[in-house]
PDB file of N, CA and C in Angstrom:
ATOM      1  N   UNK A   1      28.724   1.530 149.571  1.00  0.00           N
ATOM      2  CA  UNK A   1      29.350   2.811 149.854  1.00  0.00           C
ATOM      3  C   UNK A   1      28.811   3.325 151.195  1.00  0.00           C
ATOM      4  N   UNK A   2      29.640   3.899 152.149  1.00  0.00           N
ATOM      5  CA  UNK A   2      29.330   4.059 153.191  1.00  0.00           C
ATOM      6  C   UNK A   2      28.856   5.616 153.194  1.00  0.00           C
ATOM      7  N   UNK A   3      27.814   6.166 154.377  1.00  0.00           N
ATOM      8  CA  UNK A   3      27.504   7.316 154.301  1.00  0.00           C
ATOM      9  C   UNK A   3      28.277   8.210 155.452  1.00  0.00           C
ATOM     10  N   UNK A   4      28.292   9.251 155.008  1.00  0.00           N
ATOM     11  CA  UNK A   4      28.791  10.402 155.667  1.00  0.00           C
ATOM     12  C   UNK A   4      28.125  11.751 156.076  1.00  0.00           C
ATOM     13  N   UNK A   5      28.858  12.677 156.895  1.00  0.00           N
ATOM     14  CA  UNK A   5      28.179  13.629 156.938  1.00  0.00           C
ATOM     15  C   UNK A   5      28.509  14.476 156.613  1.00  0.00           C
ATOM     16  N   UNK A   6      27.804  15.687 156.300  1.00  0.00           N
ATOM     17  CA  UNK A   6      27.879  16.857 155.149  1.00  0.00           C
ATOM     18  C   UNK A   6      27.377  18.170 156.113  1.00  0.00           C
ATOM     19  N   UNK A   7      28.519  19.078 156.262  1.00  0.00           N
ATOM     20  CA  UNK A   7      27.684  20.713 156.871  1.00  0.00           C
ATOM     21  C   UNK A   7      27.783  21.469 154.957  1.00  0.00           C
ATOM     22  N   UNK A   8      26.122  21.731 154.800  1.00  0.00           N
ATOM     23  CA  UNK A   8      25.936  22.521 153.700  1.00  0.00           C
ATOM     24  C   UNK A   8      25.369  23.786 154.145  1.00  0.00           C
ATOM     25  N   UNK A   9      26.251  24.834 153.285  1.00  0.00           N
ATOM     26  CA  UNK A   9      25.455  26.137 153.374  1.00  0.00           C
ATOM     27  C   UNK A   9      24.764  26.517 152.208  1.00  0.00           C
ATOM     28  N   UNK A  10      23.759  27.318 152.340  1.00  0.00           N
ATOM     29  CA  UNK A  10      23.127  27.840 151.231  1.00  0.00           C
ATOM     30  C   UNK A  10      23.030  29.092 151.977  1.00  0.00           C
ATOM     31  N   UNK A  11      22.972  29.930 150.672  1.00  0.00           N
ATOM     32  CA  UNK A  11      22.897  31.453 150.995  1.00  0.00           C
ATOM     33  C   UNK A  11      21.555  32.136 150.161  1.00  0.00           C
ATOM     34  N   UNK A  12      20.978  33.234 150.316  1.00  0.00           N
ATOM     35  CA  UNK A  12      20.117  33.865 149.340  1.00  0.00           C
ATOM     36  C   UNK A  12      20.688  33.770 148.087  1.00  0.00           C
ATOM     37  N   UNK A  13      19.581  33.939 147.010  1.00  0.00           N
ATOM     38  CA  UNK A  13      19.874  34.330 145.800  1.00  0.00           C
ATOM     39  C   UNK A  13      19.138  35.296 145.202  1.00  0.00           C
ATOM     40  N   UNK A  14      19.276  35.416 143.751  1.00  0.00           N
ATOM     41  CA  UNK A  14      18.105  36.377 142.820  1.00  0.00           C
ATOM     42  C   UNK A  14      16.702  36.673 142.940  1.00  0.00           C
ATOM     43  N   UNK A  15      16.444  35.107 143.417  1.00  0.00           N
ATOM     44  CA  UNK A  15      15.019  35.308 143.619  1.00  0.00           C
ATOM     45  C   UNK A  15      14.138  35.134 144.545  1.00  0.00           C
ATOM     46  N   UNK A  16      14.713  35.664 145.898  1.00  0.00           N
ATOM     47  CA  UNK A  16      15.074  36.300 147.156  1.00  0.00           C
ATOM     48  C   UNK A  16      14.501  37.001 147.317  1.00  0.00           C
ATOM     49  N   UNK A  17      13.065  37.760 147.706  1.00  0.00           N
ATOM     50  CA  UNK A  17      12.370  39.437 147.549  1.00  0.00           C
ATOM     51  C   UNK A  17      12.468  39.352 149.605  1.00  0.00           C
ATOM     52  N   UNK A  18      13.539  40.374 149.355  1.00  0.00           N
ATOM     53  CA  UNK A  18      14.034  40.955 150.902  1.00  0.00           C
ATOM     54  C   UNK A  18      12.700  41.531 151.300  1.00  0.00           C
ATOM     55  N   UNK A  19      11.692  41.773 150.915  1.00  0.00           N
ATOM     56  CA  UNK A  19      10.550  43.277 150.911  1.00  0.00           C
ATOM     57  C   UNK A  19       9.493  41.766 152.006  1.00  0.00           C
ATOM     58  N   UNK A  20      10.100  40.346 151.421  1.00  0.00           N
ATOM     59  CA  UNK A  20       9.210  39.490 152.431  1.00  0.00           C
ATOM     60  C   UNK A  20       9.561  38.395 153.419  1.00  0.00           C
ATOM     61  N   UNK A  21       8.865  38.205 154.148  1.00  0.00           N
ATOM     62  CA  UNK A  21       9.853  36.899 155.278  1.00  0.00           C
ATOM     63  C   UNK A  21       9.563  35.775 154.675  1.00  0.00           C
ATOM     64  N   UNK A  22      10.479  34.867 155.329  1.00  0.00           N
ATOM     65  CA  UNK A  22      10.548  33.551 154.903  1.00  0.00           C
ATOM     66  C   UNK A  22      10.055  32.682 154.705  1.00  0.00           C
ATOM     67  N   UNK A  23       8.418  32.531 154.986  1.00  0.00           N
ATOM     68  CA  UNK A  23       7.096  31.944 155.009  1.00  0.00           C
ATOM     69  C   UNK A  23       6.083  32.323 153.978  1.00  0.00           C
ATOM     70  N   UNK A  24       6.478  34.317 153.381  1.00  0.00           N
ATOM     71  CA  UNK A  24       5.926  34.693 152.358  1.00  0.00           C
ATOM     72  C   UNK A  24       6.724  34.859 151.242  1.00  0.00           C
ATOM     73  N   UNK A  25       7.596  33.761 150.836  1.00  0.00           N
ATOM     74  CA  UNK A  25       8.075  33.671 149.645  1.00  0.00           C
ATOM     75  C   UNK A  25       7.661  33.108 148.414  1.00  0.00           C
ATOM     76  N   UNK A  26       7.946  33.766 147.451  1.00  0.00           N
ATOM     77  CA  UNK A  26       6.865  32.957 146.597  1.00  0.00           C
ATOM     78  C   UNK A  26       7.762  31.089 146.658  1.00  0.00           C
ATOM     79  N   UNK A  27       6.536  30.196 146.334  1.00  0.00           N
ATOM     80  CA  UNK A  27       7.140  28.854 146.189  1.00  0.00           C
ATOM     81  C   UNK A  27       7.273  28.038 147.481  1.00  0.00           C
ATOM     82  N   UNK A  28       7.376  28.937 149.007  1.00  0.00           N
ATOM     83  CA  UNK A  28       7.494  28.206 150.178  1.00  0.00           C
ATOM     84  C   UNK A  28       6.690  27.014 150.584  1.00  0.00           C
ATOM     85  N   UNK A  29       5.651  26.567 150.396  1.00  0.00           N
ATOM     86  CA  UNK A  29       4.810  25.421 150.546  1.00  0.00           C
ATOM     87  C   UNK A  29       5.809  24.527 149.961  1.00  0.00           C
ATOM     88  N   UNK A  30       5.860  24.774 148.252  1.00  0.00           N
ATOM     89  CA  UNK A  30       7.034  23.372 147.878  1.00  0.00           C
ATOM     90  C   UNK A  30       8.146  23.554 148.408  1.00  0.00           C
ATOM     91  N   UNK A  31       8.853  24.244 148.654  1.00  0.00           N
ATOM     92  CA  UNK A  31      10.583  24.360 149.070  1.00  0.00           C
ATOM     93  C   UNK A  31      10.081  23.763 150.861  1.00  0.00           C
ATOM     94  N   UNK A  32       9.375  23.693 151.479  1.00  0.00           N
ATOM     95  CA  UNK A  32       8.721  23.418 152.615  1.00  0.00           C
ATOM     96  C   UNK A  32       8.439  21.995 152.765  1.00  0.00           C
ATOM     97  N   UNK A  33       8.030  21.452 152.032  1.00  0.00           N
ATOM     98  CA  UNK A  33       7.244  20.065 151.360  1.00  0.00           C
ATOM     99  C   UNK A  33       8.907  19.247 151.074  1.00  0.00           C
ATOM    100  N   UNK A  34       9.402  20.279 150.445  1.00  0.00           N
ATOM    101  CA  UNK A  34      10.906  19.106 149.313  1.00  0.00           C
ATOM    102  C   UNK A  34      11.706  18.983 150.840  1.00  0.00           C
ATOM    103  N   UNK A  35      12.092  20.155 151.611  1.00  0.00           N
ATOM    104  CA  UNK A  35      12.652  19.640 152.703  1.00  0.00           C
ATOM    105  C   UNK A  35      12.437  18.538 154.009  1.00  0.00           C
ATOM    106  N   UNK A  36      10.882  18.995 154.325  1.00  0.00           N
ATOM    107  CA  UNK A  36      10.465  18.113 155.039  1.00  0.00           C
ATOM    108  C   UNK A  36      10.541  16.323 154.780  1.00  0.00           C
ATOM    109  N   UNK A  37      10.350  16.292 153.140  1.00  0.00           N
ATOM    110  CA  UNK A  37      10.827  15.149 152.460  1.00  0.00           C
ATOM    111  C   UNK A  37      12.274  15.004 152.820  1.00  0.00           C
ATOM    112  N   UNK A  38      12.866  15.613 152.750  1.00  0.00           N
ATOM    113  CA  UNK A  38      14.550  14.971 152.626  1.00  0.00           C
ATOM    114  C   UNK A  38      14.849  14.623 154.291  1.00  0.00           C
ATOM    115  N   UNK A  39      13.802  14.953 155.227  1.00  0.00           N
ATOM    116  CA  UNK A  39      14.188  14.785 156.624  1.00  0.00           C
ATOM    117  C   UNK A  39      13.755  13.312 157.180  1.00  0.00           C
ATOM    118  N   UNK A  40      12.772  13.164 156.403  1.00  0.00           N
ATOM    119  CA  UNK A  40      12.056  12.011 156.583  1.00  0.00           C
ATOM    120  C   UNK A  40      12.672  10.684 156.046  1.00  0.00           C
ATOM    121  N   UNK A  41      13.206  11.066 155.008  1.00  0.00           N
ATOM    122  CA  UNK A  41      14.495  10.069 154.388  1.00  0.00           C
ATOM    123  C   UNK A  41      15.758   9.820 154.928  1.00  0.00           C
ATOM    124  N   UNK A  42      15.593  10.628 156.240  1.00  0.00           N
ATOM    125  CA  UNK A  42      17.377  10.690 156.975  1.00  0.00           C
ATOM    126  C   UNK A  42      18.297  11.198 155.897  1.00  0.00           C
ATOM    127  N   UNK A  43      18.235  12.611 154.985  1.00  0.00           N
ATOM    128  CA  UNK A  43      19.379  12.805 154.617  1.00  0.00           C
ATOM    129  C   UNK A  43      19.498  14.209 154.968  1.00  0.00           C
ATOM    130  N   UNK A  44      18.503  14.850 155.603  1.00  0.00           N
ATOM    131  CA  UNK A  44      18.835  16.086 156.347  1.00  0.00           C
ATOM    132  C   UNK A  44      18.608  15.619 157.591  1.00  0.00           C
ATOM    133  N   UNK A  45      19.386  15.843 158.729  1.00  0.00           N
ATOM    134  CA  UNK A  45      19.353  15.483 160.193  1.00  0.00           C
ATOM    135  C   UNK A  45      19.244  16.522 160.976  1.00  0.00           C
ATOM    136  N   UNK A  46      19.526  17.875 160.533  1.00  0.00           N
ATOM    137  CA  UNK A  46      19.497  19.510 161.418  1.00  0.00           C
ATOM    138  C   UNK A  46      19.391  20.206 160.281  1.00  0.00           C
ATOM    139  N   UNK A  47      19.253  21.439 160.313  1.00  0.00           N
ATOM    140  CA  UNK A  47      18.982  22.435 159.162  1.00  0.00           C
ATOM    141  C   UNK A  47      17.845  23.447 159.680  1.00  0.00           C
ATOM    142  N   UNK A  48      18.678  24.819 159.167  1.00  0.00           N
ATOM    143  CA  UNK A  48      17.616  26.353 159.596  1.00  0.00           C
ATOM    144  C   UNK A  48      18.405  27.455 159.064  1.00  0.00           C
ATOM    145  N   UNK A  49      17.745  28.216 159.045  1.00  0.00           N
ATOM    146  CA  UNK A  49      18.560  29.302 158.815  1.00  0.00           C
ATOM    147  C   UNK A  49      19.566  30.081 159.715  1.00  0.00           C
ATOM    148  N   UNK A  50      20.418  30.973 159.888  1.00  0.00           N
ATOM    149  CA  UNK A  50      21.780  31.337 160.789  1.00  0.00           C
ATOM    150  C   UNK A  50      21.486  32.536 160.873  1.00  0.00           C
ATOM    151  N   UNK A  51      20.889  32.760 162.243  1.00  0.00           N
ATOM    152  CA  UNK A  51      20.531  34.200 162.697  1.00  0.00           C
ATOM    153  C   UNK A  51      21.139  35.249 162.044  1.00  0.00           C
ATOM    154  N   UNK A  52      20.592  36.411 161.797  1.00  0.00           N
ATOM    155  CA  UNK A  52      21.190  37.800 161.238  1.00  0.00           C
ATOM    156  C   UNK A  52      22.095  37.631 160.307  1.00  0.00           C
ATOM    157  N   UNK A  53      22.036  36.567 159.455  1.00  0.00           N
ATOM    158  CA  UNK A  53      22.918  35.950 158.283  1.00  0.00           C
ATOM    159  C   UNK A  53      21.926  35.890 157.167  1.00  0.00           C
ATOM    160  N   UNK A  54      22.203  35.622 156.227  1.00  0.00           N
ATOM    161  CA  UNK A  54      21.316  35.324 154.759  1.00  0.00           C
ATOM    162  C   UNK A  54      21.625  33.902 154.155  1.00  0.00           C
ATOM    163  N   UNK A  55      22.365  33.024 155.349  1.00  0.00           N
ATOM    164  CA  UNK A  55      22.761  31.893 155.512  1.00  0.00           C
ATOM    165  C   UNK A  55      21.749  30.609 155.645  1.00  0.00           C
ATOM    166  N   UNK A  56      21.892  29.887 155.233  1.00  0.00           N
ATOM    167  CA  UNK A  56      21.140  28.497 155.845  1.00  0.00           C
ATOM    168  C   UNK A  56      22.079  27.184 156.173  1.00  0.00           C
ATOM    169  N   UNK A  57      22.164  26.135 157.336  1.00  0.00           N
ATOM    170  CA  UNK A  57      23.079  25.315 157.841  1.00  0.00           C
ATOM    171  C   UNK A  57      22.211  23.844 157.216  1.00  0.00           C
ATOM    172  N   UNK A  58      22.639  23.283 156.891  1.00  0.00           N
ATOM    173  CA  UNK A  58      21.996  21.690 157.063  1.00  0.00           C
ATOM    174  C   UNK A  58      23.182  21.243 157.431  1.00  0.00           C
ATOM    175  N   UNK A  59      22.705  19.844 158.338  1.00  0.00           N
ATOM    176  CA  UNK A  59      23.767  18.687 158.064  1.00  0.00           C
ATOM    177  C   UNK A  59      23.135  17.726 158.008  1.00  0.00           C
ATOM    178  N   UNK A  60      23.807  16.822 156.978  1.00  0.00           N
ATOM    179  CA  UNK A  60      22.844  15.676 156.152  1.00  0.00           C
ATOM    180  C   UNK A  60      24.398  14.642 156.083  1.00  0.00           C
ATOM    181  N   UNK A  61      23.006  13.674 155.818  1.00  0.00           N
ATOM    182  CA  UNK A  61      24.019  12.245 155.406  1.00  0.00           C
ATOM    183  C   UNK A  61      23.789  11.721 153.716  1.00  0.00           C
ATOM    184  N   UNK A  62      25.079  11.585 153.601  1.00  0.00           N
ATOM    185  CA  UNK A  62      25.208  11.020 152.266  1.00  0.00           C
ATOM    186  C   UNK A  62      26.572  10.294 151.588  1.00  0.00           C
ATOM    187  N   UNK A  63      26.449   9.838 150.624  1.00  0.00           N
ATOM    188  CA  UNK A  63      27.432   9.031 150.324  1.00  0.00           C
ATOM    189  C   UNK A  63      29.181   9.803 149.793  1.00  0.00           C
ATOM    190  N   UNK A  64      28.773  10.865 149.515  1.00  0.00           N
ATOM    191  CA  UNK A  64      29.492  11.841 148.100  1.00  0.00           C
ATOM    192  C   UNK A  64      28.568  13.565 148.860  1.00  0.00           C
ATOM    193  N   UNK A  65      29.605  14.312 148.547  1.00  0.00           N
ATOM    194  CA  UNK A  65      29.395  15.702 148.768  1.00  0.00           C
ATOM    195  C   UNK A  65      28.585  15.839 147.077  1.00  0.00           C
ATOM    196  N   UNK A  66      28.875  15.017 145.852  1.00  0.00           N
ATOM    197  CA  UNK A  66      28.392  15.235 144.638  1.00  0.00           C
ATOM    198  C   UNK A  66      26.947  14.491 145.302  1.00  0.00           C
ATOM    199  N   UNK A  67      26.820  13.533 145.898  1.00  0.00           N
ATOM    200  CA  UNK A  67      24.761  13.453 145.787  1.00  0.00           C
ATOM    201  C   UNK A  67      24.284  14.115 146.598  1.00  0.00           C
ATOM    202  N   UNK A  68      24.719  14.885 147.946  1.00  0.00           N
ATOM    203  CA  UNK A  68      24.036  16.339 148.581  1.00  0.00           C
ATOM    204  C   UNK A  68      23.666  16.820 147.703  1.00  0.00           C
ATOM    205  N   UNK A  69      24.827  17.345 146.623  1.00  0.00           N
ATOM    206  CA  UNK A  69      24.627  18.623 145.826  1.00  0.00           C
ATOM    207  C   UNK A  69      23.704  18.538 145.026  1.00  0.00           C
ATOM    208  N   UNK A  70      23.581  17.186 144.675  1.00  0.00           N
ATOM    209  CA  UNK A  70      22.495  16.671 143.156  1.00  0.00           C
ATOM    210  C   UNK A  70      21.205  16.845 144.241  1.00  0.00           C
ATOM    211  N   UNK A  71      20.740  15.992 145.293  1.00  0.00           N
ATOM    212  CA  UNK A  71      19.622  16.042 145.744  1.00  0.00           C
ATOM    213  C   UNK A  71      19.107  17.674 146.056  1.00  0.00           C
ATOM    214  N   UNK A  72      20.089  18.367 146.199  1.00  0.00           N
ATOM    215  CA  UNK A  72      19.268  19.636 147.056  1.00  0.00           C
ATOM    216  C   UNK A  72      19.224  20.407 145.696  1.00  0.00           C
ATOM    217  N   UNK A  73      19.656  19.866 144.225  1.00  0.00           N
ATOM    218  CA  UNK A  73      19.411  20.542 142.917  1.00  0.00           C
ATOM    219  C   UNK A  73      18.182  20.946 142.882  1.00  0.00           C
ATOM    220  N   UNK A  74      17.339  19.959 143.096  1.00  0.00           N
ATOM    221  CA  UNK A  74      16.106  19.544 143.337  1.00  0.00           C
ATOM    222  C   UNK A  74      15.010  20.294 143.957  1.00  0.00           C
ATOM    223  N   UNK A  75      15.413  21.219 144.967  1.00  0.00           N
ATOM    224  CA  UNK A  75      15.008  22.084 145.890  1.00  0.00           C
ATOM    225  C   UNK A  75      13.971  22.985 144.868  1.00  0.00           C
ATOM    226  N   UNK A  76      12.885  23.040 145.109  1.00  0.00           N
ATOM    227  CA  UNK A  76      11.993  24.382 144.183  1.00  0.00           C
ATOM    228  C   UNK A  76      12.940  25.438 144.358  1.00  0.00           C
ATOM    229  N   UNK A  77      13.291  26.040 145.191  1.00  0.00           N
ATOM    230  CA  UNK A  77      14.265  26.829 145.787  1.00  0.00           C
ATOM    231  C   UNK A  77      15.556  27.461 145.453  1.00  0.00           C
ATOM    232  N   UNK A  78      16.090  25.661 145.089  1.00  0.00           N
ATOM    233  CA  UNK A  78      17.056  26.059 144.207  1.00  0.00           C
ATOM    234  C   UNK A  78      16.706  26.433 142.964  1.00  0.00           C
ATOM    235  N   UNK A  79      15.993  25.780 142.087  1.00  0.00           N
ATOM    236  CA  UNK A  79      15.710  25.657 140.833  1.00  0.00           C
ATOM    237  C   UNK A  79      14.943  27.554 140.310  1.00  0.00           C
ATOM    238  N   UNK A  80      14.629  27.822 141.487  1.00  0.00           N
ATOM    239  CA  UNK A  80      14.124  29.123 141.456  1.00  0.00           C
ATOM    240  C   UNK A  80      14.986  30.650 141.760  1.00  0.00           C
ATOM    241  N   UNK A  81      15.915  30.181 142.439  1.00  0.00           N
ATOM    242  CA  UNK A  81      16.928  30.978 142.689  1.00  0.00           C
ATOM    243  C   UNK A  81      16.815  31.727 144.017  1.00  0.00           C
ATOM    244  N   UNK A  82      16.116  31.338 144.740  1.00  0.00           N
ATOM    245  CA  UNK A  82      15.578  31.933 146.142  1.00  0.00           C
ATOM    246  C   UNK A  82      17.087  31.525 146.944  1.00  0.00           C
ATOM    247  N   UNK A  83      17.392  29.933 146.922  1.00  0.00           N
ATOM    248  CA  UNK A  83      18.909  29.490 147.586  1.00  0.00           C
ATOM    249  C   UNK A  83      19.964  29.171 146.678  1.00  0.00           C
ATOM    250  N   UNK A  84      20.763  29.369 147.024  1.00  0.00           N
ATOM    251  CA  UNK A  84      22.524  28.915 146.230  1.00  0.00           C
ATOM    252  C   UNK A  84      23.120  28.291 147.096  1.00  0.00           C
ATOM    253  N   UNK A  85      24.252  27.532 146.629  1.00  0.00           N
ATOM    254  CA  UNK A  85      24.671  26.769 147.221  1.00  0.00           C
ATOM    255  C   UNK A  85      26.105  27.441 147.866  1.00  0.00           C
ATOM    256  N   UNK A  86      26.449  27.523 148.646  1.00  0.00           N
ATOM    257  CA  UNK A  86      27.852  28.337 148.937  1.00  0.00           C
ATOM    258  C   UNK A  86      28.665  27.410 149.275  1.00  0.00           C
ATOM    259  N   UNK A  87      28.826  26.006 149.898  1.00  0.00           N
ATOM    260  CA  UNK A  87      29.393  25.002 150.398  1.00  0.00           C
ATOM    261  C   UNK A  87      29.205  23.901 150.984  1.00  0.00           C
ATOM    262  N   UNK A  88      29.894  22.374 150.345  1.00  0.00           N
ATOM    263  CA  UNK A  88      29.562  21.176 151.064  1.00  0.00           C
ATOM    264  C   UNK A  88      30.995  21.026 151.667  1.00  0.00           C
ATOM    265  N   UNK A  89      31.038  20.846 152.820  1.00  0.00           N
ATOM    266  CA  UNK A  89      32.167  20.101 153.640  1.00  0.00           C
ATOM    267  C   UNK A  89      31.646  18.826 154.276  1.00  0.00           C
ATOM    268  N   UNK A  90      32.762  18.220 154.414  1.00  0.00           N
ATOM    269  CA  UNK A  90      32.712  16.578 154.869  1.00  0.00           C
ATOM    270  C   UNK A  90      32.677  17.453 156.464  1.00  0.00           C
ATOM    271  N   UNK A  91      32.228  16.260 157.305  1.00  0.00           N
ATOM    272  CA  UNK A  91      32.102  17.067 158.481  1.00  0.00           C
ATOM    273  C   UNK A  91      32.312  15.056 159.275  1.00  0.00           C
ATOM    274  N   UNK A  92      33.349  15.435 160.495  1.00  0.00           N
ATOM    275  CA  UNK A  92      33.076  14.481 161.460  1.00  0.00           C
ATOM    276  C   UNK A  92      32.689  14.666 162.738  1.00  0.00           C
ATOM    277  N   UNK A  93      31.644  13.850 163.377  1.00  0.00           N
ATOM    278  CA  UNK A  93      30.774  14.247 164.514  1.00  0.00           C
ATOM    279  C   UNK A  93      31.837  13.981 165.222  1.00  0.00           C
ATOM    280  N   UNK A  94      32.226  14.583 166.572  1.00  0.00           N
ATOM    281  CA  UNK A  94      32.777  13.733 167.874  1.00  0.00           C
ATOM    282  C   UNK A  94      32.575  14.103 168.754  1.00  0.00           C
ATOM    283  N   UNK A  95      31.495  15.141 169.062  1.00  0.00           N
ATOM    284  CA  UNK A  95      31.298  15.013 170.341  1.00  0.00           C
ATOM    285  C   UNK A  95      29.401  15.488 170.539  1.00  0.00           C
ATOM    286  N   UNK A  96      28.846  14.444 171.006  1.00  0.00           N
ATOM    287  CA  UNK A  96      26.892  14.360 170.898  1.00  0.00           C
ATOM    288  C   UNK A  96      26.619  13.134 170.031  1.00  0.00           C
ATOM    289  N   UNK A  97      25.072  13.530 169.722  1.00  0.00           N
ATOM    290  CA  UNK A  97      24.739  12.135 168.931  1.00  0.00           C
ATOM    291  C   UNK A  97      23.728  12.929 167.844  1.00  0.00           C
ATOM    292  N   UNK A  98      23.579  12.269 166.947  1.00  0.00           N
ATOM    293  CA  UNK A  98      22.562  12.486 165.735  1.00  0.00           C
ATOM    294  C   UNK A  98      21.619  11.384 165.829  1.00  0.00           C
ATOM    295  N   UNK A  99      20.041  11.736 166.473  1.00  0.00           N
ATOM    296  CA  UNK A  99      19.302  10.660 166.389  1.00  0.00           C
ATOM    297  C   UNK A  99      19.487  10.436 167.697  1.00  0.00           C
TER     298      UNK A  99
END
């Protein structure tokens, strides 16, 4: 199966405390740790958060928009409710390079 690329958004969720930044959240070391992992594996290639938004961008490679979704299940983050998932789109590069 061949891989593809994926623009995912995640947005805040429940367990989200606006009162702190993004470094003093509870859980950030692991949600920090699980990403840095998924970069190192080549399946996140860019990813940050979207200025003055409550947004976050990745674009990752994968086979299925369903194993993005399963891998980033995974996220302390998610599992905690800090991120949600708002959208996977198939995405085609054509103009730059990845890598």
């Amino acid at each position: 199966m061949s891989t593809g690329l994926f623009l995912i958004t995640r947005t805040r969720g429940p367990g989200w405390n606006a009162a702190r930044s993004l470094e003093a959240q509870e859980l950030w070391t692991e949600h920090a740790g699980f990403m840095m992992a998924l970069v190192e594996d080549g399946f996140v290639t860019l990813g940050g958060p979207i200025l003055d938004t409550p947004e976050v961008l990745l674009v990752a490679k994968a086979a299925t928009a369903v194993e993005a979704e399963r891998r980033l299940a995974l996220d302390p983050w998610t599992l905690s409710g800090h991120l949600r998932l708002v959208r996977i789109q198939s995405w085609q590069l054509r103009l730059g390079k990845l890598g």
